[in-house]
Protein backbone atom coordinates (compact mmCIF):
# COMPACT_ATOMS: atom_id res chain seq x y z
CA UNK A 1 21.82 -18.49 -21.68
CA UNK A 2 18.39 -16.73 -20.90
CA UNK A 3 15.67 -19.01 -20.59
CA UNK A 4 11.62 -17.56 -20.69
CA UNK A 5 9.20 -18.36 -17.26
CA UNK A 6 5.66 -18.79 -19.31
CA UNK A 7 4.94 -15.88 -17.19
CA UNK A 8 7.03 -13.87 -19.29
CA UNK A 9 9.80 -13.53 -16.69
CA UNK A 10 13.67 -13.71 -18.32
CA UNK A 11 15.22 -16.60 -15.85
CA UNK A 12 19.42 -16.28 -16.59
CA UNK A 13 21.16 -19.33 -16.65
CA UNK A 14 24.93 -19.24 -15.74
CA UNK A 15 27.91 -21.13 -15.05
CA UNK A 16 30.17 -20.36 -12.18
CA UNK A 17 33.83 -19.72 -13.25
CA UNK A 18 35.40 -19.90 -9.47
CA UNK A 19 36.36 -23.49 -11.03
CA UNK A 20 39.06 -21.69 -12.72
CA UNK A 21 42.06 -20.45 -10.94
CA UNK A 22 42.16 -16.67 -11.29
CA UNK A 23 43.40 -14.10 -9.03
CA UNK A 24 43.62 -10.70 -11.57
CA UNK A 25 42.01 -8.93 -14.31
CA UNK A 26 44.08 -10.53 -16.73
CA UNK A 27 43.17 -14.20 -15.71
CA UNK A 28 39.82 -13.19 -15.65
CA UNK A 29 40.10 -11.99 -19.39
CA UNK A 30 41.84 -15.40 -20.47
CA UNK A 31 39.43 -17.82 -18.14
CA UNK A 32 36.42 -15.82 -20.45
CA UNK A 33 38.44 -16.50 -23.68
CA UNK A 34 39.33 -19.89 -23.15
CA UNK A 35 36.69 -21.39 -21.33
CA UNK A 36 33.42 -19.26 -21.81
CA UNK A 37 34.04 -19.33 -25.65
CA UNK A 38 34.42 -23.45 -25.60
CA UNK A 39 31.24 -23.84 -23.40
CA UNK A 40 29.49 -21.55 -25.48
CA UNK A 41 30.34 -23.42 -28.75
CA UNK A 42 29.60 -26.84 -27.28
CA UNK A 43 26.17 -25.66 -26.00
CA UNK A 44 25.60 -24.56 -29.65
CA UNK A 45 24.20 -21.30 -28.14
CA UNK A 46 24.22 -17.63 -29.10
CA UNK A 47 24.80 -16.07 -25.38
CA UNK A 48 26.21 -17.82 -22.12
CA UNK A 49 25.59 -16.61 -18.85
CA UNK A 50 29.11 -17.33 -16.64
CA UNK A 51 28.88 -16.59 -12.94
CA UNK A 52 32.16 -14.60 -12.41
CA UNK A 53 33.99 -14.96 -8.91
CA UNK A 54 35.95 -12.10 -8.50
CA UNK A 55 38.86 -12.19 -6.36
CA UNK A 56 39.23 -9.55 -3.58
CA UNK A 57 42.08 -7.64 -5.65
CA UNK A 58 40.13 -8.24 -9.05
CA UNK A 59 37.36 -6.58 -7.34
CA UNK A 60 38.92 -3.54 -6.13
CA UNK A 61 40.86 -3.06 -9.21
CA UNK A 62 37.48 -2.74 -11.79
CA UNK A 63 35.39 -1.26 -9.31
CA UNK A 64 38.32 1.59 -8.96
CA UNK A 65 38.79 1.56 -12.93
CA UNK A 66 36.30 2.33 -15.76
CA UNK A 67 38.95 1.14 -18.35
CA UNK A 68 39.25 -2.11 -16.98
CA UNK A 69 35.75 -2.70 -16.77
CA UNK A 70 35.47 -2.06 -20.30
CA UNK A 71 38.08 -4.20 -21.12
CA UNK A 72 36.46 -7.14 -19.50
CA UNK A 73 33.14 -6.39 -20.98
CA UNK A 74 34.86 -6.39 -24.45
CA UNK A 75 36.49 -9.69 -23.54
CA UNK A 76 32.30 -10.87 -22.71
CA UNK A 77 31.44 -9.67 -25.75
CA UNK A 78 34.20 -10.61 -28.35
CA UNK A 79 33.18 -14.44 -26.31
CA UNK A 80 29.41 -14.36 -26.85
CA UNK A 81 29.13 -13.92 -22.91
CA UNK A 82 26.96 -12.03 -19.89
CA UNK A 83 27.28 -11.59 -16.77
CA UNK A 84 24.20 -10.63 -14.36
CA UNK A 85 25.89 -12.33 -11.54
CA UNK A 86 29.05 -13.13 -9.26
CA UNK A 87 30.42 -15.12 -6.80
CA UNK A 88 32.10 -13.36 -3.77
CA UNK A 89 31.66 -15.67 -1.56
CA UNK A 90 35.66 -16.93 -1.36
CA UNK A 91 37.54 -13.90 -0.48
CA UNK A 92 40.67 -14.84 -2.83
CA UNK A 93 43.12 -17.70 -3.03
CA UNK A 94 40.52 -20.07 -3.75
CA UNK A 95 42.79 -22.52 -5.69
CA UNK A 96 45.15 -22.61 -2.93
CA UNK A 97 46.44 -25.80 -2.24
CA UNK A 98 44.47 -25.67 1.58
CA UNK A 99 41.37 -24.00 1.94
CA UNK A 100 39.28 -26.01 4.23
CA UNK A 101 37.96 -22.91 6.62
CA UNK A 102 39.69 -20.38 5.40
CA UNK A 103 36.41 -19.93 2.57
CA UNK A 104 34.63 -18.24 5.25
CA UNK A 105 37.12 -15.60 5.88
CA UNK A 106 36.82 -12.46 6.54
CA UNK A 107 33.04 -13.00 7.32
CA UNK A 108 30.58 -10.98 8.02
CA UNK A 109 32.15 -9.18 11.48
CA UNK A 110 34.78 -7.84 9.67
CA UNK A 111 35.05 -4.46 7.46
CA UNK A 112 36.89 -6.51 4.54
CA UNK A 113 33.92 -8.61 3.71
CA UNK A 114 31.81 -5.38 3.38
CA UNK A 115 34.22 -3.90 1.24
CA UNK A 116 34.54 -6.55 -0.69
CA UNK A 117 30.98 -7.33 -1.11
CA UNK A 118 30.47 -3.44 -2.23
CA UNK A 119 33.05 -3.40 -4.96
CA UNK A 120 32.01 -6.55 -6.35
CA UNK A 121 28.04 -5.22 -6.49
CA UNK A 122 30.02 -1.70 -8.06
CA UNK A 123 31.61 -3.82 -10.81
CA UNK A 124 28.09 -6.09 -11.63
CA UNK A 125 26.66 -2.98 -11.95
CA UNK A 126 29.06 -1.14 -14.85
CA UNK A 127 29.25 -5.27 -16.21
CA UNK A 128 25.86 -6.31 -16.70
CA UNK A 129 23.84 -6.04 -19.74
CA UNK A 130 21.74 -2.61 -20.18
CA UNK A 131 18.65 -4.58 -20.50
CA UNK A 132 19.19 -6.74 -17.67
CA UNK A 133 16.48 -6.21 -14.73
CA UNK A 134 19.30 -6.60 -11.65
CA UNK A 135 22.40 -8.30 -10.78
CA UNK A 136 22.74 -11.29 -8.01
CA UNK A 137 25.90 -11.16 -5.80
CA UNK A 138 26.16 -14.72 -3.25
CA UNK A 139 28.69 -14.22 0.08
CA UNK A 140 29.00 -15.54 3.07
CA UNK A 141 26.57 -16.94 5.29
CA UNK A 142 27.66 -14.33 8.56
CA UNK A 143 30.72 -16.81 9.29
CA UNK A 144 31.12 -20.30 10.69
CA UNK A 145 29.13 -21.75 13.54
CA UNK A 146 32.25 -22.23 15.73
CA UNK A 147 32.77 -19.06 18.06
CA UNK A 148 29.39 -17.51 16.98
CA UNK A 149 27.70 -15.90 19.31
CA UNK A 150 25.21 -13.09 19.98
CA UNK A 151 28.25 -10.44 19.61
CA UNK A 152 29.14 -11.62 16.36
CA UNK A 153 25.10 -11.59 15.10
CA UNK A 154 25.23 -8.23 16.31
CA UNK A 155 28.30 -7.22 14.46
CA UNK A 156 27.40 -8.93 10.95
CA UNK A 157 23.82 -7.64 11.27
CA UNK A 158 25.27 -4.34 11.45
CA UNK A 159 27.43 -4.65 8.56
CA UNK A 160 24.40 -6.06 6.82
CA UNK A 161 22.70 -2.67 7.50
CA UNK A 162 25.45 -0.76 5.78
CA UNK A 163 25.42 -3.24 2.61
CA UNK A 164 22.20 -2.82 2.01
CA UNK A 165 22.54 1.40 2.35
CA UNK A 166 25.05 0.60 -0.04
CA UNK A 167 23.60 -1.22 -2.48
CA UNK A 168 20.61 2.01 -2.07
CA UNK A 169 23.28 3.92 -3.22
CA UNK A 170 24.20 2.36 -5.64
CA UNK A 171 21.31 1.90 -7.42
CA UNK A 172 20.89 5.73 -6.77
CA UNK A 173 23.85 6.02 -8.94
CA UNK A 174 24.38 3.36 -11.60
CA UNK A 175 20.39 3.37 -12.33
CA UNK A 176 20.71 -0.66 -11.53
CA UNK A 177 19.45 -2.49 -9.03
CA UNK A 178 22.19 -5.12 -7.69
CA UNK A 179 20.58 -7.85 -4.64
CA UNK A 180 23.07 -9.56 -2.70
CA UNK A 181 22.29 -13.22 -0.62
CA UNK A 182 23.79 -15.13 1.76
CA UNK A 183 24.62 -18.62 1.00
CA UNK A 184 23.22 -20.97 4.06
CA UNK A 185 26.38 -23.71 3.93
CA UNK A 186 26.44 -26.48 6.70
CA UNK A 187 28.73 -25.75 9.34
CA UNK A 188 27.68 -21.69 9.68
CA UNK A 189 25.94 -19.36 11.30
CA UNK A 190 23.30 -19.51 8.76
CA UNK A 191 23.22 -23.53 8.02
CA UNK A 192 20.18 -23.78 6.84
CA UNK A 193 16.97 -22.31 5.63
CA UNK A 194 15.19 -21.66 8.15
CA UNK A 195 18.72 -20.59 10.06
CA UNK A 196 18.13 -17.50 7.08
CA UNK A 197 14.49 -16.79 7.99
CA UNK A 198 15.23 -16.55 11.83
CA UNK A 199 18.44 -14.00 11.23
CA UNK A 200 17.70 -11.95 8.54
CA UNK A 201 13.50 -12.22 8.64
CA UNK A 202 12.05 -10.23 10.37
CA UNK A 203 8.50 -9.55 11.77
CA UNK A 204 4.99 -9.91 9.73
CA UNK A 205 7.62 -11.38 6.88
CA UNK A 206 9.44 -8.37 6.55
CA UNK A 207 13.15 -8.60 5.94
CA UNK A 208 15.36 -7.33 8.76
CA UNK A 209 17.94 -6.28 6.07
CA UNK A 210 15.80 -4.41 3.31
CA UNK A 211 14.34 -5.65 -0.33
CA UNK A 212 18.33 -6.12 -1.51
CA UNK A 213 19.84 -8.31 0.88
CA UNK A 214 18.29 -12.06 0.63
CA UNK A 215 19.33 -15.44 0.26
CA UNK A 216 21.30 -17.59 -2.97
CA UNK A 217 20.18 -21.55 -2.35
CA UNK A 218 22.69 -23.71 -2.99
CA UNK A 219 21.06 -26.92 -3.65
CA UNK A 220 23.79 -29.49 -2.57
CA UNK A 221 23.60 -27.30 0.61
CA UNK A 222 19.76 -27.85 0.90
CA UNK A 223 20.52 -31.74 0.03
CA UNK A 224 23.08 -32.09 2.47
CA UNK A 225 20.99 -30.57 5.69
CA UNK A 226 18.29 -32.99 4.48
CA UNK A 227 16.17 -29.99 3.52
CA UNK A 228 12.60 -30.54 2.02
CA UNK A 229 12.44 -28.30 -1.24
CA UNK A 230 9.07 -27.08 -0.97
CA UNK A 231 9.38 -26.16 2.83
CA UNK A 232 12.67 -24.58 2.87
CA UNK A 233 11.67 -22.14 -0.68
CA UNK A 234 8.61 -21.39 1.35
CA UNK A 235 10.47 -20.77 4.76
CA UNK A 236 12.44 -17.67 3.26
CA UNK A 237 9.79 -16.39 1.52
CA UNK A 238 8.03 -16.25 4.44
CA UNK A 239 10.26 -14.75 6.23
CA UNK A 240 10.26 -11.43 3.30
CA UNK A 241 13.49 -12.62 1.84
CA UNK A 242 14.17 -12.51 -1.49
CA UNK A 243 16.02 -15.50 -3.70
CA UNK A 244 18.57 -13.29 -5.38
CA UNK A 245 20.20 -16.53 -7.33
CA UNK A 246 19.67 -20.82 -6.98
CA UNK A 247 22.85 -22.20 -7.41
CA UNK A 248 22.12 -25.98 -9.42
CA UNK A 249 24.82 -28.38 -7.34
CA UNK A 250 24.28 -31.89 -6.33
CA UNK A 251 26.06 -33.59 -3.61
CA UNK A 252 27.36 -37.08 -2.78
CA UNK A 253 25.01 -39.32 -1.35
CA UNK A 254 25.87 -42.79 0.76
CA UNK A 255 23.11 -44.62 1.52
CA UNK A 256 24.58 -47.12 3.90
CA UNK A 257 27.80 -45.44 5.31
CA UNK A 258 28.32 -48.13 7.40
CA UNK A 259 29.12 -50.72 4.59
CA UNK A 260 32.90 -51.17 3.86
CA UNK A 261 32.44 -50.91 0.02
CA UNK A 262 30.92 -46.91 0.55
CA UNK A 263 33.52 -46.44 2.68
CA UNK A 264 36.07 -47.19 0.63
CA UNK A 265 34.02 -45.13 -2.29
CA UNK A 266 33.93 -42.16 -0.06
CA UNK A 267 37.76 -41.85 0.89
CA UNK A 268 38.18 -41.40 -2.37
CA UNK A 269 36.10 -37.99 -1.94
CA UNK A 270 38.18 -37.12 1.08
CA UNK A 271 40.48 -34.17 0.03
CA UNK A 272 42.94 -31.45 0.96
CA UNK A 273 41.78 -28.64 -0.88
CA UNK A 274 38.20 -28.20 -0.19
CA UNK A 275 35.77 -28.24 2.95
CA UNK A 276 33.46 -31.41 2.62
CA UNK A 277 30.82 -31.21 5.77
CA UNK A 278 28.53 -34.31 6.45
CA UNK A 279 25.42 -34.79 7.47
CA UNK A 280 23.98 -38.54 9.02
CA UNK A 281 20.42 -37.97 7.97
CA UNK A 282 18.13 -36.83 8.90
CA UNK A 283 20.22 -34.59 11.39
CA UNK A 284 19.70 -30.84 11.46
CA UNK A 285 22.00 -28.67 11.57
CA UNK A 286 25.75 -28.64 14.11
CA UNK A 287 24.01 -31.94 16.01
CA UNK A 288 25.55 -35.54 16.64
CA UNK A 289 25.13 -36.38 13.00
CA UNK A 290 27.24 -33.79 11.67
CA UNK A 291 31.10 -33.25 10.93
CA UNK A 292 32.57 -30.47 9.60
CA UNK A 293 35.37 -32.23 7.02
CA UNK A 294 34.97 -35.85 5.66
CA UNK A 295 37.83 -37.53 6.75
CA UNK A 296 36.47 -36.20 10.24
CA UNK A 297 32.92 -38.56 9.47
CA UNK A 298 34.89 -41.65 8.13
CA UNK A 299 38.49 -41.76 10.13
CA UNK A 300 38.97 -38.41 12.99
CA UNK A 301 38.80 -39.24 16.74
CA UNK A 302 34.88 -39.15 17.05
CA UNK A 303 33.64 -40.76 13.48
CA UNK A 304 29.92 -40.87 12.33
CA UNK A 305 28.26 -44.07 13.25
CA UNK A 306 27.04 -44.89 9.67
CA UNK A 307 23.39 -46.35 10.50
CA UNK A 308 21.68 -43.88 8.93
CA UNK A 309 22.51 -42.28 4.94
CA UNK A 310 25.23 -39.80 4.55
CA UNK A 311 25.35 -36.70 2.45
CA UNK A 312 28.37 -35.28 1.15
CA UNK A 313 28.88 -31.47 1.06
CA UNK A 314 30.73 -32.04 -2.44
CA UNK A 315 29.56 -30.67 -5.45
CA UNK A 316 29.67 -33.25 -8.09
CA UNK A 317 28.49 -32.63 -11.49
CA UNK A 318 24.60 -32.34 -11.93
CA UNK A 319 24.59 -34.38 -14.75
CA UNK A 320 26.18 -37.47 -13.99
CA UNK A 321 25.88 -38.73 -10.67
CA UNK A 322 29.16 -40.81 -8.90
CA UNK A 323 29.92 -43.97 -9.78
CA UNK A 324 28.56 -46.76 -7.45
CA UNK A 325 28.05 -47.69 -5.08
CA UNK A 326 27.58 -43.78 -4.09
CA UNK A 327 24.85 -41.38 -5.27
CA UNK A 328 23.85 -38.59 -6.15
CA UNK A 329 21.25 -36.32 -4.96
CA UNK A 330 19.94 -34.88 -8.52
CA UNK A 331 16.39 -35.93 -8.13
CA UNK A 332 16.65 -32.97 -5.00
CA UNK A 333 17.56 -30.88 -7.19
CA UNK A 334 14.76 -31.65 -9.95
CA UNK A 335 12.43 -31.21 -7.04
CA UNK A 336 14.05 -27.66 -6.22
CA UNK A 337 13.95 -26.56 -9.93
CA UNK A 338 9.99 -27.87 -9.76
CA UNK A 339 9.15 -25.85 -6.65
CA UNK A 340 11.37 -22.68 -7.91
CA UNK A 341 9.93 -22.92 -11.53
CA UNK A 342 6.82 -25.04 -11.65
CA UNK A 343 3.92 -22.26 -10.31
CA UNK A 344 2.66 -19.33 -12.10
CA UNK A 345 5.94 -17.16 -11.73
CA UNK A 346 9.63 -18.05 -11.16
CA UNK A 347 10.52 -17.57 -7.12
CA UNK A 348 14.00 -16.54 -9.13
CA UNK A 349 15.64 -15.15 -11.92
CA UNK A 350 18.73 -16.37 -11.57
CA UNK A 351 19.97 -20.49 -11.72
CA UNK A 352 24.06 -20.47 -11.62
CA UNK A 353 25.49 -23.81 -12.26
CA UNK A 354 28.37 -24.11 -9.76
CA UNK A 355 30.44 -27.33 -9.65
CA UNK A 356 34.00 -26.29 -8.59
CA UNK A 357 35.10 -29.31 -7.27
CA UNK A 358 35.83 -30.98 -11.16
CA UNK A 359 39.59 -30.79 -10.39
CA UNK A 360 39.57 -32.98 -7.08
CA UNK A 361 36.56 -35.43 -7.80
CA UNK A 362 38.06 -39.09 -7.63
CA UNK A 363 40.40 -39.40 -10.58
CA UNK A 364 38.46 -42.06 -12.79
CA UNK A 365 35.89 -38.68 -12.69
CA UNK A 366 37.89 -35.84 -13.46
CA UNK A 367 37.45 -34.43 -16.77
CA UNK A 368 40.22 -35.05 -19.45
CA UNK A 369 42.21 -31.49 -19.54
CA UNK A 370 40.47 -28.16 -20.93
CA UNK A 371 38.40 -30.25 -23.49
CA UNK A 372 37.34 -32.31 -21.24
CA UNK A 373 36.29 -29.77 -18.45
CA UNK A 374 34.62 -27.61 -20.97
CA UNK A 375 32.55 -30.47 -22.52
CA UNK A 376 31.35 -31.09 -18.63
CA UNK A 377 30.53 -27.67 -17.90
CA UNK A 378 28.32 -27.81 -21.21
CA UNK A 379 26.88 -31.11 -19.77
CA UNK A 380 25.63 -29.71 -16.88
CA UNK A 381 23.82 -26.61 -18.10
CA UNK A 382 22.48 -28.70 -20.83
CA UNK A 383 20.84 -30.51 -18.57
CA UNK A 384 19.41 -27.56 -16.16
CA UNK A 385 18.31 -26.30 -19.55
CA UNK A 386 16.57 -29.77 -20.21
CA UNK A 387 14.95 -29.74 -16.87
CA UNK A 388 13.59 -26.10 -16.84
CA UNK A 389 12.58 -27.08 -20.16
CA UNK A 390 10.32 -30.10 -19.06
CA UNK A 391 8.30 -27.31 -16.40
CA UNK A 392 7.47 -25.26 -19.49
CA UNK A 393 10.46 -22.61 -20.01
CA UNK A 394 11.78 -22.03 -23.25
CA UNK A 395 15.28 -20.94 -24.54
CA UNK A 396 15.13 -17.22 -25.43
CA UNK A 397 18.41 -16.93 -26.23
């Protein structure tokens, strides 16, 4: 879905498909059939934006082969779908019935991520539409807090150097311009906002990393580190980084841990699959109000006290809060959208919708098979749609 800034600017509004299990071209091809055709339909609309995550072997495969590329652009097109942006943050296996930590790996010290991050940017490139302006790619933010040190900054940073020579290059050569951000994520190097300005910013706001490397806010991130919208947009700007792509995620909110009824709501968010920091607000960053997993916060061997609210790294659906006594934190995420969208021009052009978590929410809130799932993913961009809609953007297509 393309949406209209009344500056003129196209904003592209996408869904993320690394809710769908996919490790190949193939599964790629039948995720686009299946589920980009249904959400299209049940949005009513004549183009929808998806998000792709590309797995590390889907990646390499299409960036190696022009005939699979057009293949899965025929598949986009035969569904009514574009892509101007992916996922490659999770490496591959993201399905797997344990990830936990294993999200951030390899990160940003190792060759593989580069790689990785390269022939995913190669493949936007050849994908997008011909009269899109550029193409978003999210990763890693440098790797998890835990071991980091000055070595590793060094190491990533250098890496970082040779993306963004590579991404030059590639824009030498395709004639497209592809931007690539890191995704601050509690728990990593880069946790926050202003954890992005002080690594990749550089002096007199200039980027450290050049004009294509920047950030992708995710807003249950910014929710969970208790981030003030306005201040954190404003921080990376300042710092002369780009917003390549706002990811539109809410997270769960309890705003008295310490009563036995949230509790008991919360264990039911406490899962195998999936990495679910917490943060006792209005703690910053890796401090005494943080865990890194949710069972950690309610049950490990050093629990959060509960006396002040908690938020849930969880992505739950941005339309429909959880059911109490928990909330959600979608009024943060109106108040990103208004600082993002609400001034004279857009700070991006890119808003992916990306709530993987549908298949592990509590089980009264998981969606109802493919139907289901399809008619939620439709919910949700319906009502980004509505909200961008309210600051004065219009549906272009």
């Amino acid at each position: 879905m393309r949406m209209r800034h009344p500056d003129g600017t196209t904003v592209h509004i996408a869904y993320c498909t690394n809710v769908h299990p996919a490790e190949d071209v193939d599964g790629l091809i039948a995720q686009i059939r299946r589920y980009g055709s249904g959400v299209r339909r049940a949005l009513d609309t004549g183009r929808l934006g998806l998000g792709l995550w590309l797995p590390a072997p889907a990646a390499r495969e299409l960036a190696a082969s022009a005939a699979e590329i057009k293949r899965l652009r025929a598949a986009l097109d035969a569904a009514g779908c574009e892509v101007v942006t992916l996922n490659a943050f999770p490496y591959a296996r993201f399905h797997a019935p344990r990830v936990k930590h294993d999200v951030f790996t390899p990160d940003w010290t190792a060759p593989e991520r580069l790689e990785y991050t390269l022939d995913c940017a190669r493949v936007l490139a050849r994908l997008m539409p011909d009269d899109a302006v550029r193409g978003s790619v999210s990763t890693v933010p440098l790797g998890r807090r835990e071991g980091w040190g000055p070595e590793s900054t060094a190491r990533a940073l250098a890496n970082l150097d040779r993306l963004a020579g590579g991404l030059d290059g590639l824009a030498a050569e395709e004639g497209r311009t592809v931007r690539v951000g890191l995704e601050p994520e509690p728990g990593c190097a880069v946790e926050t906002a202003e954890d992005a300005a002080a690594h990749l910013g550089g002096r007199s706001g200039a980027s450290r990393v050049g004009p294509r490397v920047g950030v992708c806010l995710d807003t249950c991130h910014l929710a969970v580190g208790f981030e003030e919208p306005g201040e954190a947009l404003e921080r990376v700007r300042g710092a002369g980084l780009p917003i390549v792509k706002l990811q539109a995620s809410a997270a769960v909110e309890a705003p008295r841990p310490g009563d036995p009824g949230q509790r008991a709501a919360l264990r039911a968010f406490a899962e195998d699959r999936f990495l679910h920091q917490v943060r006792e607000g209005p703690a910053k960053g890796g401090g005494p109000g943080a865990r890194d997993d949710l069972p950690d916060a309610l049950d490990g061997t050093d629990p959060l006290p509960g006396a002040a609210p908690w938020r849930v790294h969880f992505h739950v659906p941005v339309h429909r809060p959880p059911a109490a006594p928990l909330l959600g934190t979608g009024d943060h995420l109106s108040a990103v959208l208004l600082h993002a969208f609400g001034g004279a021009a857009p700070l991006t052009d890119h808003v992916e919708v990306e709530t993987y978590t549908w298949s592990v929410l509590p089980e009264r809130e998981r969606p109802a098979g493919d139907d289901g799932l399809i008619a939620g993913i439709a919910a949700e961009i319906a009502w980004t749609r509505d909200r961008l809609t309210a600051l004065g953007l219009e549906v272009a297509s």
